[in-house]
PDB file of N, CA and C in Angstrom:
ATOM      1  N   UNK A   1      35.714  78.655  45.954  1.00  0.00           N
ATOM      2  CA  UNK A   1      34.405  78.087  46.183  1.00  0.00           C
ATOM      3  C   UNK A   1      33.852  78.696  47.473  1.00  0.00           C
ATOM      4  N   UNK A   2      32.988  79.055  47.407  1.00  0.00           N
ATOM      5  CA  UNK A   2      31.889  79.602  48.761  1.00  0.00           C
ATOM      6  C   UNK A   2      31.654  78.657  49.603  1.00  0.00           C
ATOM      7  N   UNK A   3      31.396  79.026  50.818  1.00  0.00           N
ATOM      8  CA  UNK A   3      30.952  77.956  52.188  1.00  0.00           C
ATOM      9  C   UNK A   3      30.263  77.086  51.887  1.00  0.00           C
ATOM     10  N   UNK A   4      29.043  78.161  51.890  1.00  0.00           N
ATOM     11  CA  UNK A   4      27.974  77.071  51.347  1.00  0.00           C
ATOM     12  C   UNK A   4      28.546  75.792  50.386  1.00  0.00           C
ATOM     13  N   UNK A   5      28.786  76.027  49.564  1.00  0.00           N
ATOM     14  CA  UNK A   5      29.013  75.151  48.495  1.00  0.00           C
ATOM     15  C   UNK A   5      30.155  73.845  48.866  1.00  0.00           C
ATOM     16  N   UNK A   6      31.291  74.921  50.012  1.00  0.00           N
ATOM     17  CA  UNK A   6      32.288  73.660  50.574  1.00  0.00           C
ATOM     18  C   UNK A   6      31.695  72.477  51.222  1.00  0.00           C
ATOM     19  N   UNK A   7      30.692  73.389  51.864  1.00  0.00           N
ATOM     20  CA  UNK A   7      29.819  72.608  52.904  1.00  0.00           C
ATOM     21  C   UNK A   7      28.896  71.105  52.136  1.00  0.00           C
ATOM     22  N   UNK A   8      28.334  71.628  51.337  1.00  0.00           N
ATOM     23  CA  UNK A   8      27.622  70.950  50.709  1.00  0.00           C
ATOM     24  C   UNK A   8      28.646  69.528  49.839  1.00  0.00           C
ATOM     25  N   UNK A   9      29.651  70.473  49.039  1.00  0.00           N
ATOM     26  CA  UNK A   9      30.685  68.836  48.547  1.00  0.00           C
ATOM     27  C   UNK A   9      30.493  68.221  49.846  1.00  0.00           C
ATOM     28  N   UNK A  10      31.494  68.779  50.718  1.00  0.00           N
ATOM     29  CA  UNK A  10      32.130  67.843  51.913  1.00  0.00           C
ATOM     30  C   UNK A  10      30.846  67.031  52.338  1.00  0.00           C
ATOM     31  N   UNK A  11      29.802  67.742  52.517  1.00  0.00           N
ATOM     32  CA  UNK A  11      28.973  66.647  52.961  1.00  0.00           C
ATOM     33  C   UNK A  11      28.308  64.749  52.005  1.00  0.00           C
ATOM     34  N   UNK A  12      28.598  65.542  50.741  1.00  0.00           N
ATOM     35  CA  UNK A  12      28.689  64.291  49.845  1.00  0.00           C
ATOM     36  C   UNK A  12      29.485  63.288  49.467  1.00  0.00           C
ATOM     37  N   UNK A  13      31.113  64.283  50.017  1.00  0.00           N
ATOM     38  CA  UNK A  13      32.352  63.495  49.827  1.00  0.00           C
ATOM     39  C   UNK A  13      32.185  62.363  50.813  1.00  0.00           C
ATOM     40  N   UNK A  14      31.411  63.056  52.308  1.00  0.00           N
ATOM     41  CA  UNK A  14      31.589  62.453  53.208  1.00  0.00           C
ATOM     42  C   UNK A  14      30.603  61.086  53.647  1.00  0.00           C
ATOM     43  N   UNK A  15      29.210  61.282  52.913  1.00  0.00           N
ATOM     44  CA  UNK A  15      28.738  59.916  52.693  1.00  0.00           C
ATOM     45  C   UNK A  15      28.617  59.007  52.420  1.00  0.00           C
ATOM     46  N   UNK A  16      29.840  58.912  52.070  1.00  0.00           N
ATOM     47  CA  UNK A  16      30.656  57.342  51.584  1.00  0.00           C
ATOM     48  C   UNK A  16      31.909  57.331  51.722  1.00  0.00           C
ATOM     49  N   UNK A  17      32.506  55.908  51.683  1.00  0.00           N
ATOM     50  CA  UNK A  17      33.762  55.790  51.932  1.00  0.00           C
ATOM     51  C   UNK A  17      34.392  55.303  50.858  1.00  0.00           C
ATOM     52  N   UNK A  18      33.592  55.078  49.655  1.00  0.00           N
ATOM     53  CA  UNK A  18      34.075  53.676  48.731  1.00  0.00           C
ATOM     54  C   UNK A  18      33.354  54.439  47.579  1.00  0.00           C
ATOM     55  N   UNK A  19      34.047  54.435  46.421  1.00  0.00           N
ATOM     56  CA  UNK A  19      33.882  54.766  45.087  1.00  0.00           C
ATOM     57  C   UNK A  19      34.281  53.608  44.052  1.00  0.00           C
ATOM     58  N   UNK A  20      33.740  54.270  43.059  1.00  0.00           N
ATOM     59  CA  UNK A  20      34.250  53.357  42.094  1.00  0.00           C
ATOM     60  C   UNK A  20      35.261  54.279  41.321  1.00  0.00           C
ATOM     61  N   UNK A  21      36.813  53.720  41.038  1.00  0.00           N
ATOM     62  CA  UNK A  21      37.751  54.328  40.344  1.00  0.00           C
ATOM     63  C   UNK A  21      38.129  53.770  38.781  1.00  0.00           C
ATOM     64  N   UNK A  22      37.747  55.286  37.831  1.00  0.00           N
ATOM     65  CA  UNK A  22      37.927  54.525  36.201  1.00  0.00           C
ATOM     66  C   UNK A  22      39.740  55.583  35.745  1.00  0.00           C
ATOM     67  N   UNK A  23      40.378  54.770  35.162  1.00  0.00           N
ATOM     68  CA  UNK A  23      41.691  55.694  34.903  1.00  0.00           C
ATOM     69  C   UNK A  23      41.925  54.973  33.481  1.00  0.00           C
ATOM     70  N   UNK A  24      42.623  55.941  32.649  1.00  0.00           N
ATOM     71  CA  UNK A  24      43.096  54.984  31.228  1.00  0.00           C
ATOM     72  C   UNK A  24      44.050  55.881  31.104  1.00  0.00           C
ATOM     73  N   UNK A  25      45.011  54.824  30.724  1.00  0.00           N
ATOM     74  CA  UNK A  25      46.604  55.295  30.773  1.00  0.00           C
ATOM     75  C   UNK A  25      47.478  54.043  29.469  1.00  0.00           C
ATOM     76  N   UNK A  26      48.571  53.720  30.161  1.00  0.00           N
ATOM     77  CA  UNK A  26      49.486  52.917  29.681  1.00  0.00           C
ATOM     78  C   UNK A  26      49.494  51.485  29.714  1.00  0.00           C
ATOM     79  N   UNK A  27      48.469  51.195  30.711  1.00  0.00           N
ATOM     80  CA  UNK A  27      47.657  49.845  31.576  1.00  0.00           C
ATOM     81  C   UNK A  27      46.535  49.574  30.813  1.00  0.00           C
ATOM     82  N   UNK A  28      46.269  50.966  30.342  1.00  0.00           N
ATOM     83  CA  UNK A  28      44.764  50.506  29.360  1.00  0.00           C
ATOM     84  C   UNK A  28      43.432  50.800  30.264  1.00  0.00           C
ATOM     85  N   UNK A  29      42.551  50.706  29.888  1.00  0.00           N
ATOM     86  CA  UNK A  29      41.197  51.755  30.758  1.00  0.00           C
ATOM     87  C   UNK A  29      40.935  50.115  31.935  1.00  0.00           C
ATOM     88  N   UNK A  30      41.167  51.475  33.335  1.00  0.00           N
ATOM     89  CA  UNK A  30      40.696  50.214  34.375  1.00  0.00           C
ATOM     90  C   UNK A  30      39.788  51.045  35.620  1.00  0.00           C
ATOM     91  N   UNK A  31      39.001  49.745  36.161  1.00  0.00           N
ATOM     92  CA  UNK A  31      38.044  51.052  37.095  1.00  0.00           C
ATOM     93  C   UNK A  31      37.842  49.368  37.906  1.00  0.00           C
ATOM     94  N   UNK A  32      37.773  50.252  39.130  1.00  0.00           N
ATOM     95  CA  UNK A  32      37.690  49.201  40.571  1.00  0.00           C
ATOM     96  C   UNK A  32      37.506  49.998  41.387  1.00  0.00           C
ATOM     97  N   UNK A  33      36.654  49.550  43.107  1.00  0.00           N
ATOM     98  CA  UNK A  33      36.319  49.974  43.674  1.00  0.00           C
ATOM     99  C   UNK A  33      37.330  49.985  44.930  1.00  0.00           C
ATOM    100  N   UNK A  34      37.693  51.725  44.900  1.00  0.00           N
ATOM    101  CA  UNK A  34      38.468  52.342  45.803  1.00  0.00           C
ATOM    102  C   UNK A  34      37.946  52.865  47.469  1.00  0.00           C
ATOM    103  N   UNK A  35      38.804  52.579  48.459  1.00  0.00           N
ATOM    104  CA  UNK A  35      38.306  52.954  49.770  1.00  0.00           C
ATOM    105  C   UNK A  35      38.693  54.602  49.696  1.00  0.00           C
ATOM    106  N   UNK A  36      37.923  55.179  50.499  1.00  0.00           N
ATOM    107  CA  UNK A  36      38.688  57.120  50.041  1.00  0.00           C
ATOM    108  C   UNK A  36      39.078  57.403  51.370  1.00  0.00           C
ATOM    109  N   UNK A  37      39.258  58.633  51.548  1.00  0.00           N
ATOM    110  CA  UNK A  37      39.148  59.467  53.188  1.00  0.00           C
ATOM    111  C   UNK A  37      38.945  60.624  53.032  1.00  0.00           C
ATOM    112  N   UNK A  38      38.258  62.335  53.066  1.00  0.00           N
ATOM    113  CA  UNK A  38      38.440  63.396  52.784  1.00  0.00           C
ATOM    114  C   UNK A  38      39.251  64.324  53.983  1.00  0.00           C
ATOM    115  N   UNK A  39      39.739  65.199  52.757  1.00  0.00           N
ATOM    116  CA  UNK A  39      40.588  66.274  53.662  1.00  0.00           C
ATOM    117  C   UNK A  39      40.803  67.579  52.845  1.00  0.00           C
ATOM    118  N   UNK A  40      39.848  68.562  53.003  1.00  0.00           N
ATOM    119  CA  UNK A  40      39.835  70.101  52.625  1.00  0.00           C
ATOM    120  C   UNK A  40      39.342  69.966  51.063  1.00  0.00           C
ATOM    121  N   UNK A  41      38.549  68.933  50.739  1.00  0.00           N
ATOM    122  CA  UNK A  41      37.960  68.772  49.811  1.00  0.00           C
ATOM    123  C   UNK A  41      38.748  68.448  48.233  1.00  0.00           C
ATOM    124  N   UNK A  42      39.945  67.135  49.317  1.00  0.00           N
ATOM    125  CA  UNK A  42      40.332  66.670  48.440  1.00  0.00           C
ATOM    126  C   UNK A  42      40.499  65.130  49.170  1.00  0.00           C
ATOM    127  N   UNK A  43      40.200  64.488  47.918  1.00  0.00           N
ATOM    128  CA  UNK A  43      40.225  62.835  48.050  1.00  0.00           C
ATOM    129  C   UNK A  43      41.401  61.866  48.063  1.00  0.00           C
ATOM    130  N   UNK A  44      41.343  61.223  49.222  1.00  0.00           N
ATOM    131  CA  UNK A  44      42.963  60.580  49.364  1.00  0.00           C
ATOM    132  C   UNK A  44      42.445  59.147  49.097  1.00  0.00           C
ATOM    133  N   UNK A  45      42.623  58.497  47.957  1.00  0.00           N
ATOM    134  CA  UNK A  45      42.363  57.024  47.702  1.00  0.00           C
ATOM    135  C   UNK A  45      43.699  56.396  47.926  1.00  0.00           C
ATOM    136  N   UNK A  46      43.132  55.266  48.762  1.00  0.00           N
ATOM    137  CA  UNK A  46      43.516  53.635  49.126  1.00  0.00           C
ATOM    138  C   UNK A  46      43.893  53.124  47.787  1.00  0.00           C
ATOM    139  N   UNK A  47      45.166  52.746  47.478  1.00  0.00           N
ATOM    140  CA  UNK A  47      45.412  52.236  45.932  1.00  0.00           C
ATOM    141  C   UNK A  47      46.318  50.570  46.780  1.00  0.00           C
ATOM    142  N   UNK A  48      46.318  49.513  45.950  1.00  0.00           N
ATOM    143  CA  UNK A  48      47.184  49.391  46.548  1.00  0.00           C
ATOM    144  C   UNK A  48      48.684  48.513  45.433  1.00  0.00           C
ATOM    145  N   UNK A  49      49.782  48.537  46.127  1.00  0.00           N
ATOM    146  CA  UNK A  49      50.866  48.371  45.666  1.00  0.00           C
ATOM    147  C   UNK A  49      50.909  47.749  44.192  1.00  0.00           C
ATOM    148  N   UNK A  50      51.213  48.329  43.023  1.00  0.00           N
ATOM    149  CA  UNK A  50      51.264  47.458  41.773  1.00  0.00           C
ATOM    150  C   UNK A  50      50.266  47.544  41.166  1.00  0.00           C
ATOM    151  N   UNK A  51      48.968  48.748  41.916  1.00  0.00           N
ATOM    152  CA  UNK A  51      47.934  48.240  40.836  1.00  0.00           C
ATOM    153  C   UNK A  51      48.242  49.308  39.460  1.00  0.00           C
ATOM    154  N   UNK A  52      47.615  48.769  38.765  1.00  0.00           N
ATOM    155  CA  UNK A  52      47.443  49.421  37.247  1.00  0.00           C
ATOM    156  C   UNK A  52      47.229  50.796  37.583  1.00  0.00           C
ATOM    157  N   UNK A  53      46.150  51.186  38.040  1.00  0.00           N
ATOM    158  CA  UNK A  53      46.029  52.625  38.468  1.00  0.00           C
ATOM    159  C   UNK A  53      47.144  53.345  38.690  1.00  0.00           C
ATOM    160  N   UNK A  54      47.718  52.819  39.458  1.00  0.00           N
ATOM    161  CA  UNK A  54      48.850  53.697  39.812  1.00  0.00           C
ATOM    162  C   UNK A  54      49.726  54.185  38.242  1.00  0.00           C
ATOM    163  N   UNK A  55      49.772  52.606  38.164  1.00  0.00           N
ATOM    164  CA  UNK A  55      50.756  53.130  36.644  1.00  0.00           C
ATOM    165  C   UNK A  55      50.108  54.426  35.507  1.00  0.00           C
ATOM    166  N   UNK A  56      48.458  54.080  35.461  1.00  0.00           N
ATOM    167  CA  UNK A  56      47.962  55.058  34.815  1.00  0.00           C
ATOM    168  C   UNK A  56      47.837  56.566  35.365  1.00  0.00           C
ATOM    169  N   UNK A  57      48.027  56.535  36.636  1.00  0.00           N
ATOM    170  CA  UNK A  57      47.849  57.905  36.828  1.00  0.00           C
ATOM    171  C   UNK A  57      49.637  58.826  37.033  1.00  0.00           C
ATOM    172  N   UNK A  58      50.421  57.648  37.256  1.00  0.00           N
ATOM    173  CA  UNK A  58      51.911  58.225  37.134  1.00  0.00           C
ATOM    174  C   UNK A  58      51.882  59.111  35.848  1.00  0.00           C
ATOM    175  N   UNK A  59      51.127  58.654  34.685  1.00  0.00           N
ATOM    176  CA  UNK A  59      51.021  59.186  33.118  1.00  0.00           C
ATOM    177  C   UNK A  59      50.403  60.061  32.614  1.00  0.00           C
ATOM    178  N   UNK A  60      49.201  59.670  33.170  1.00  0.00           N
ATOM    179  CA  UNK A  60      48.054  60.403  32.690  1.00  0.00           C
ATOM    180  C   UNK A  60      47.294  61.014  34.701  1.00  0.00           C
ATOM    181  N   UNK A  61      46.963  61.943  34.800  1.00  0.00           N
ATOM    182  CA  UNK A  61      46.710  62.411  36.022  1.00  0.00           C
ATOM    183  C   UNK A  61      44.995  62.200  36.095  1.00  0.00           C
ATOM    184  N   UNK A  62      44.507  62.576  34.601  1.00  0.00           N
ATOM    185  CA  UNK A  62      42.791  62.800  34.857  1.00  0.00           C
ATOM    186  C   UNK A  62      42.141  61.119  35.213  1.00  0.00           C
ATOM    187  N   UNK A  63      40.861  61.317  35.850  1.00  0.00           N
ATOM    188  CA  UNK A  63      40.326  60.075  36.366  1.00  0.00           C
ATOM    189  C   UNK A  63      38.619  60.383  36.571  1.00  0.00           C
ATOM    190  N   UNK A  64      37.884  59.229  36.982  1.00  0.00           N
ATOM    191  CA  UNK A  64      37.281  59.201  37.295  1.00  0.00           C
ATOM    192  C   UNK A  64      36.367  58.819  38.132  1.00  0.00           C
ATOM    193  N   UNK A  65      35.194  59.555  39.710  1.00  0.00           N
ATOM    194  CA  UNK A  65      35.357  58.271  41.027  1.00  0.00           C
ATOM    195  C   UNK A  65      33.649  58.595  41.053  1.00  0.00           C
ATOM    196  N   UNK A  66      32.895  57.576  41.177  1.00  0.00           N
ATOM    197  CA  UNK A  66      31.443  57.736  40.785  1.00  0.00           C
ATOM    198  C   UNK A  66      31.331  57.032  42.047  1.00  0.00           C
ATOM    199  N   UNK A  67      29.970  57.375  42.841  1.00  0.00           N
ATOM    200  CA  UNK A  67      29.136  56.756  43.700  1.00  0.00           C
ATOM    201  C   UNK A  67      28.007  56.714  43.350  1.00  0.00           C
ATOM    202  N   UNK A  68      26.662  56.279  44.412  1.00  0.00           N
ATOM    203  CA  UNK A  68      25.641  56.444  43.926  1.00  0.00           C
ATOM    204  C   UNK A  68      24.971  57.576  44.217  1.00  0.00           C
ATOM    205  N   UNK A  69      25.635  58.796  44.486  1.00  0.00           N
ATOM    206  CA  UNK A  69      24.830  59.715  44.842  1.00  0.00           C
ATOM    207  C   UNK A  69      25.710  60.903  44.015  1.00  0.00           C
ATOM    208  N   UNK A  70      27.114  60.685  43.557  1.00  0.00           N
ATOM    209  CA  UNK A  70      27.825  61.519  42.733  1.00  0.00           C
ATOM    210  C   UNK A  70      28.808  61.174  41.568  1.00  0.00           C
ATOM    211  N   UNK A  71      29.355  61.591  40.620  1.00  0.00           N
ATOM    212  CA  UNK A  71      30.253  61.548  39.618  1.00  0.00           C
ATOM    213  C   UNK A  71      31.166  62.544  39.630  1.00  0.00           C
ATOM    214  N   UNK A  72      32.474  62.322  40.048  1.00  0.00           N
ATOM    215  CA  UNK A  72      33.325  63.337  39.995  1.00  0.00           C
ATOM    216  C   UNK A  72      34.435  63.070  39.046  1.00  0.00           C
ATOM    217  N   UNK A  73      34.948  64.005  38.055  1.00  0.00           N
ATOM    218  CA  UNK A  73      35.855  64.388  37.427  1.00  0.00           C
ATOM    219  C   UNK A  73      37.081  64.727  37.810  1.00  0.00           C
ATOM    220  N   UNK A  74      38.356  64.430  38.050  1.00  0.00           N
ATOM    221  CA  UNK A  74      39.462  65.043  39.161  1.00  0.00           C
ATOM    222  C   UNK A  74      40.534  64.900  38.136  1.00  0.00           C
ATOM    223  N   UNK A  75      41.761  65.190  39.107  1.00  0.00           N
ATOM    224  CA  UNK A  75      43.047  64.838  38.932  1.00  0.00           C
ATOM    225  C   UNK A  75      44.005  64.727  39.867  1.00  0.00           C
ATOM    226  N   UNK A  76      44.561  63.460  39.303  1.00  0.00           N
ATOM    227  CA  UNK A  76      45.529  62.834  40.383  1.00  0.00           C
ATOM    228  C   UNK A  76      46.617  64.131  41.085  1.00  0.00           C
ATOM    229  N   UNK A  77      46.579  64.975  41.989  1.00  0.00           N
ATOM    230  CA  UNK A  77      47.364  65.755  42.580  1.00  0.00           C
ATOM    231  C   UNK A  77      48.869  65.502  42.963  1.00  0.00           C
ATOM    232  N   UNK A  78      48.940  64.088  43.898  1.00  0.00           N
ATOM    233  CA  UNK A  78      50.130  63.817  44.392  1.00  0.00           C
ATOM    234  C   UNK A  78      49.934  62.620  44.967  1.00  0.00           C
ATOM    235  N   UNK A  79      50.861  61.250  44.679  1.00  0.00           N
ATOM    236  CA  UNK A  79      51.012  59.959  44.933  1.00  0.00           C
ATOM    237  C   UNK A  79      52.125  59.934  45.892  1.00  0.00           C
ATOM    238  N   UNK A  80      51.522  59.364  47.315  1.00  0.00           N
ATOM    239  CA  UNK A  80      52.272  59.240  48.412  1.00  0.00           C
ATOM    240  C   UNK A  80      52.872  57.360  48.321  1.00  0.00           C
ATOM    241  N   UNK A  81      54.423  57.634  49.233  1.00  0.00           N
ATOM    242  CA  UNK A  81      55.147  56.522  49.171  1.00  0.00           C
ATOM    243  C   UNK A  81      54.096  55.329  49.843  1.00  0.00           C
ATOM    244  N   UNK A  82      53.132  55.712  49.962  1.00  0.00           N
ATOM    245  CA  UNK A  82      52.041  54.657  51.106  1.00  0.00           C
ATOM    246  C   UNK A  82      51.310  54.649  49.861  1.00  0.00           C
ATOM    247  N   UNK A  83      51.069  54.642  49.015  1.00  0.00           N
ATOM    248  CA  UNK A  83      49.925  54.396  47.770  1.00  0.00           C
ATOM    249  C   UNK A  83      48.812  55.187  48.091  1.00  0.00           C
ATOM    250  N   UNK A  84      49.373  56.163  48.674  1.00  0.00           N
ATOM    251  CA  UNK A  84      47.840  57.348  48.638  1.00  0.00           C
ATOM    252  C   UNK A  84      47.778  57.848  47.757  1.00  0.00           C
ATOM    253  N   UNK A  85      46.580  58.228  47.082  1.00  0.00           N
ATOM    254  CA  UNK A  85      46.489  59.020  45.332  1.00  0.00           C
ATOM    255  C   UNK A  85      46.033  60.356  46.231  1.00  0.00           C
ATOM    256  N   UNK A  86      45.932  61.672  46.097  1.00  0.00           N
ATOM    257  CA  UNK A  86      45.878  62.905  46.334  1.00  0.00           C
ATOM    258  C   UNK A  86      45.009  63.123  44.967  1.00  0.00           C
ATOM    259  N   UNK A  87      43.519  63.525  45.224  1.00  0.00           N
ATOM    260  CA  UNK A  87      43.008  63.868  43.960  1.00  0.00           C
ATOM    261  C   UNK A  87      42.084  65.084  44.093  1.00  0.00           C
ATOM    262  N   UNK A  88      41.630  66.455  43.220  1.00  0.00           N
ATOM    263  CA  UNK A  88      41.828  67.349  43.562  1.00  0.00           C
ATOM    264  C   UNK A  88      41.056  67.379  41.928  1.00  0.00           C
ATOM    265  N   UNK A  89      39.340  67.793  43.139  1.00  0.00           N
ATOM    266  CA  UNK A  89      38.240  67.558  42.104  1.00  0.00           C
ATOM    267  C   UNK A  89      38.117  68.627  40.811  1.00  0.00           C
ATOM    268  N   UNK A  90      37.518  68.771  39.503  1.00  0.00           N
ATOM    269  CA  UNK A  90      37.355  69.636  38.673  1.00  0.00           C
ATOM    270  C   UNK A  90      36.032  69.676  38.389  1.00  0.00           C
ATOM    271  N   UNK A  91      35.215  69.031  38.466  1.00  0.00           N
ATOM    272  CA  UNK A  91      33.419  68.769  38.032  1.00  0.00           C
ATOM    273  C   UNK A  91      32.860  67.216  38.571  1.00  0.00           C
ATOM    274  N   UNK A  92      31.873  67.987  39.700  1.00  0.00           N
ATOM    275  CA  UNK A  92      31.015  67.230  40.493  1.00  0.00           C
ATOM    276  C   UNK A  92      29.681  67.234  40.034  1.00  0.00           C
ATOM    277  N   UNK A  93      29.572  66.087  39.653  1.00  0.00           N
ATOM    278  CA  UNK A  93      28.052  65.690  39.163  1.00  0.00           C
ATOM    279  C   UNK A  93      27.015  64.999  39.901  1.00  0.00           C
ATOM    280  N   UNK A  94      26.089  65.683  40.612  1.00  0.00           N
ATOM    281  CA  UNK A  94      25.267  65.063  41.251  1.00  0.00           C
ATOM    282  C   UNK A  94      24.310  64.595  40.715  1.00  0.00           C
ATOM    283  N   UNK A  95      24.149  63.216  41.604  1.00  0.00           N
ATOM    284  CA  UNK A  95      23.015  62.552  40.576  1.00  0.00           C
ATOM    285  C   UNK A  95      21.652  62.195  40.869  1.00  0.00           C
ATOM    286  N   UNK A  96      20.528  62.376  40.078  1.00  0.00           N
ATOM    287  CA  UNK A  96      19.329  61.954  40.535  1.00  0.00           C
ATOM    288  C   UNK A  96      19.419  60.288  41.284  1.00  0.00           C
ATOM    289  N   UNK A  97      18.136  60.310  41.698  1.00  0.00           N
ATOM    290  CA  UNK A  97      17.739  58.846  42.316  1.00  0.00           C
ATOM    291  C   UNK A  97      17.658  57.392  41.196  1.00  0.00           C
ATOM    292  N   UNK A  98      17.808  57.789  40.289  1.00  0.00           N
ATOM    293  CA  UNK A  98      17.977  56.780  39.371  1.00  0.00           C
ATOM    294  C   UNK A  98      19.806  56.356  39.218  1.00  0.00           C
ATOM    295  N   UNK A  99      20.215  57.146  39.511  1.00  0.00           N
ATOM    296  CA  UNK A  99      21.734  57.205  39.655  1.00  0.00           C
ATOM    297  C   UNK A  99      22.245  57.479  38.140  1.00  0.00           C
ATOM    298  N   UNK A 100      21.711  58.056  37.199  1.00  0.00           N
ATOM    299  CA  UNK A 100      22.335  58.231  35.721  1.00  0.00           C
ATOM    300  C   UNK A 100      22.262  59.642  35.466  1.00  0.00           C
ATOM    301  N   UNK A 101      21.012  60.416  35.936  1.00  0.00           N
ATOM    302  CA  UNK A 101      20.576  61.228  35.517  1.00  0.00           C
ATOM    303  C   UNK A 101      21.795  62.231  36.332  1.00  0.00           C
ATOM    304  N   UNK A 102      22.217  63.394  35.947  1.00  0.00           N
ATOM    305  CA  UNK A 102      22.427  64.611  36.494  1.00  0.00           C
ATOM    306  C   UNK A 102      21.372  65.532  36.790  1.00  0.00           C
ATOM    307  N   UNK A 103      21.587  66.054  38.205  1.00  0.00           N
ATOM    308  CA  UNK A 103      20.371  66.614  38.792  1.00  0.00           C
ATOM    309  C   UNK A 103      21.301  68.676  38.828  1.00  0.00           C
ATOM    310  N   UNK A 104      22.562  68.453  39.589  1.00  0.00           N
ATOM    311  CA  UNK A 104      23.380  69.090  39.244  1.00  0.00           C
ATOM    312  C   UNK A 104      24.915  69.060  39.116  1.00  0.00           C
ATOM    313  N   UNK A 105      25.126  70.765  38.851  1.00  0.00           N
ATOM    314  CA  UNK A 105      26.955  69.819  38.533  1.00  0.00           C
ATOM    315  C   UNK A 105      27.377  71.304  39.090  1.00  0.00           C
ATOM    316  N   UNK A 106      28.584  70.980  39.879  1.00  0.00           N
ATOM    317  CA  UNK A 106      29.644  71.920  40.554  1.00  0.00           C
ATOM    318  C   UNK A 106      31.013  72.240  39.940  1.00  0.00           C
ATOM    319  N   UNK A 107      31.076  73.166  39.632  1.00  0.00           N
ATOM    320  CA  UNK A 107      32.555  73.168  39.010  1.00  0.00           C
ATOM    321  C   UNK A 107      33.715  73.473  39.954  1.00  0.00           C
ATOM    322  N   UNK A 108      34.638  73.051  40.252  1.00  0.00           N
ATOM    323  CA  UNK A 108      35.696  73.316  40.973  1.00  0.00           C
ATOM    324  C   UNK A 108      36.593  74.452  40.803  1.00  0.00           C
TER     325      UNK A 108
END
């Protein structure tokens, strides 16, 4: 990915702290709102101990973390003994002001 373009995720990753997380696995399709942190343009979500998520992404890796300004497509990278999810984007969907519309989309 080009500067520009790093520049530009990171700056979207970075306007929020809180997403909404959708995963379907073995738990069955679940989505709740996750705290994040960024680092080199990958997303370290706040899970915490026992939740379903976890179980679904031990299984199944793909997910999904929407705000109101983006929709991202990922996969679970690497689950730390602290319930950090490591996720490690594939298609960023930015969204118009209505929050549905796609305005554009980034591929990873």
């Amino acid at each position: 990915m080009n500067k520009y373009l790093q520049q530009r995720v990171e700056a979207l990753f970075n306007a929020h702290d809180t997403a909404t997380l959708a995963t379907c696995g073995p738990a069955g399709p679940q989505i709740s709102i996750v705290t994040y942190s960024v680092k080199q343009l990958r997303l370290h979500l706040t899970l915490t101990h026992g939740s379903d998520h976890l179980f679904n992404l031990e299984m199944e890796p793909g997910l999904v973390l929407m705000t109101t300004g983006w929709r991202l497509h990922g996969q679970r990278h690497a689950i730390s003994d602290t319930k950090t999810v490591v996720v490690t984007g594939i298609r960023l969907h930015i969204l118009n002001d209505d929050r549905q519309s796609t305005i554009e989309t980034i591929d990873f």
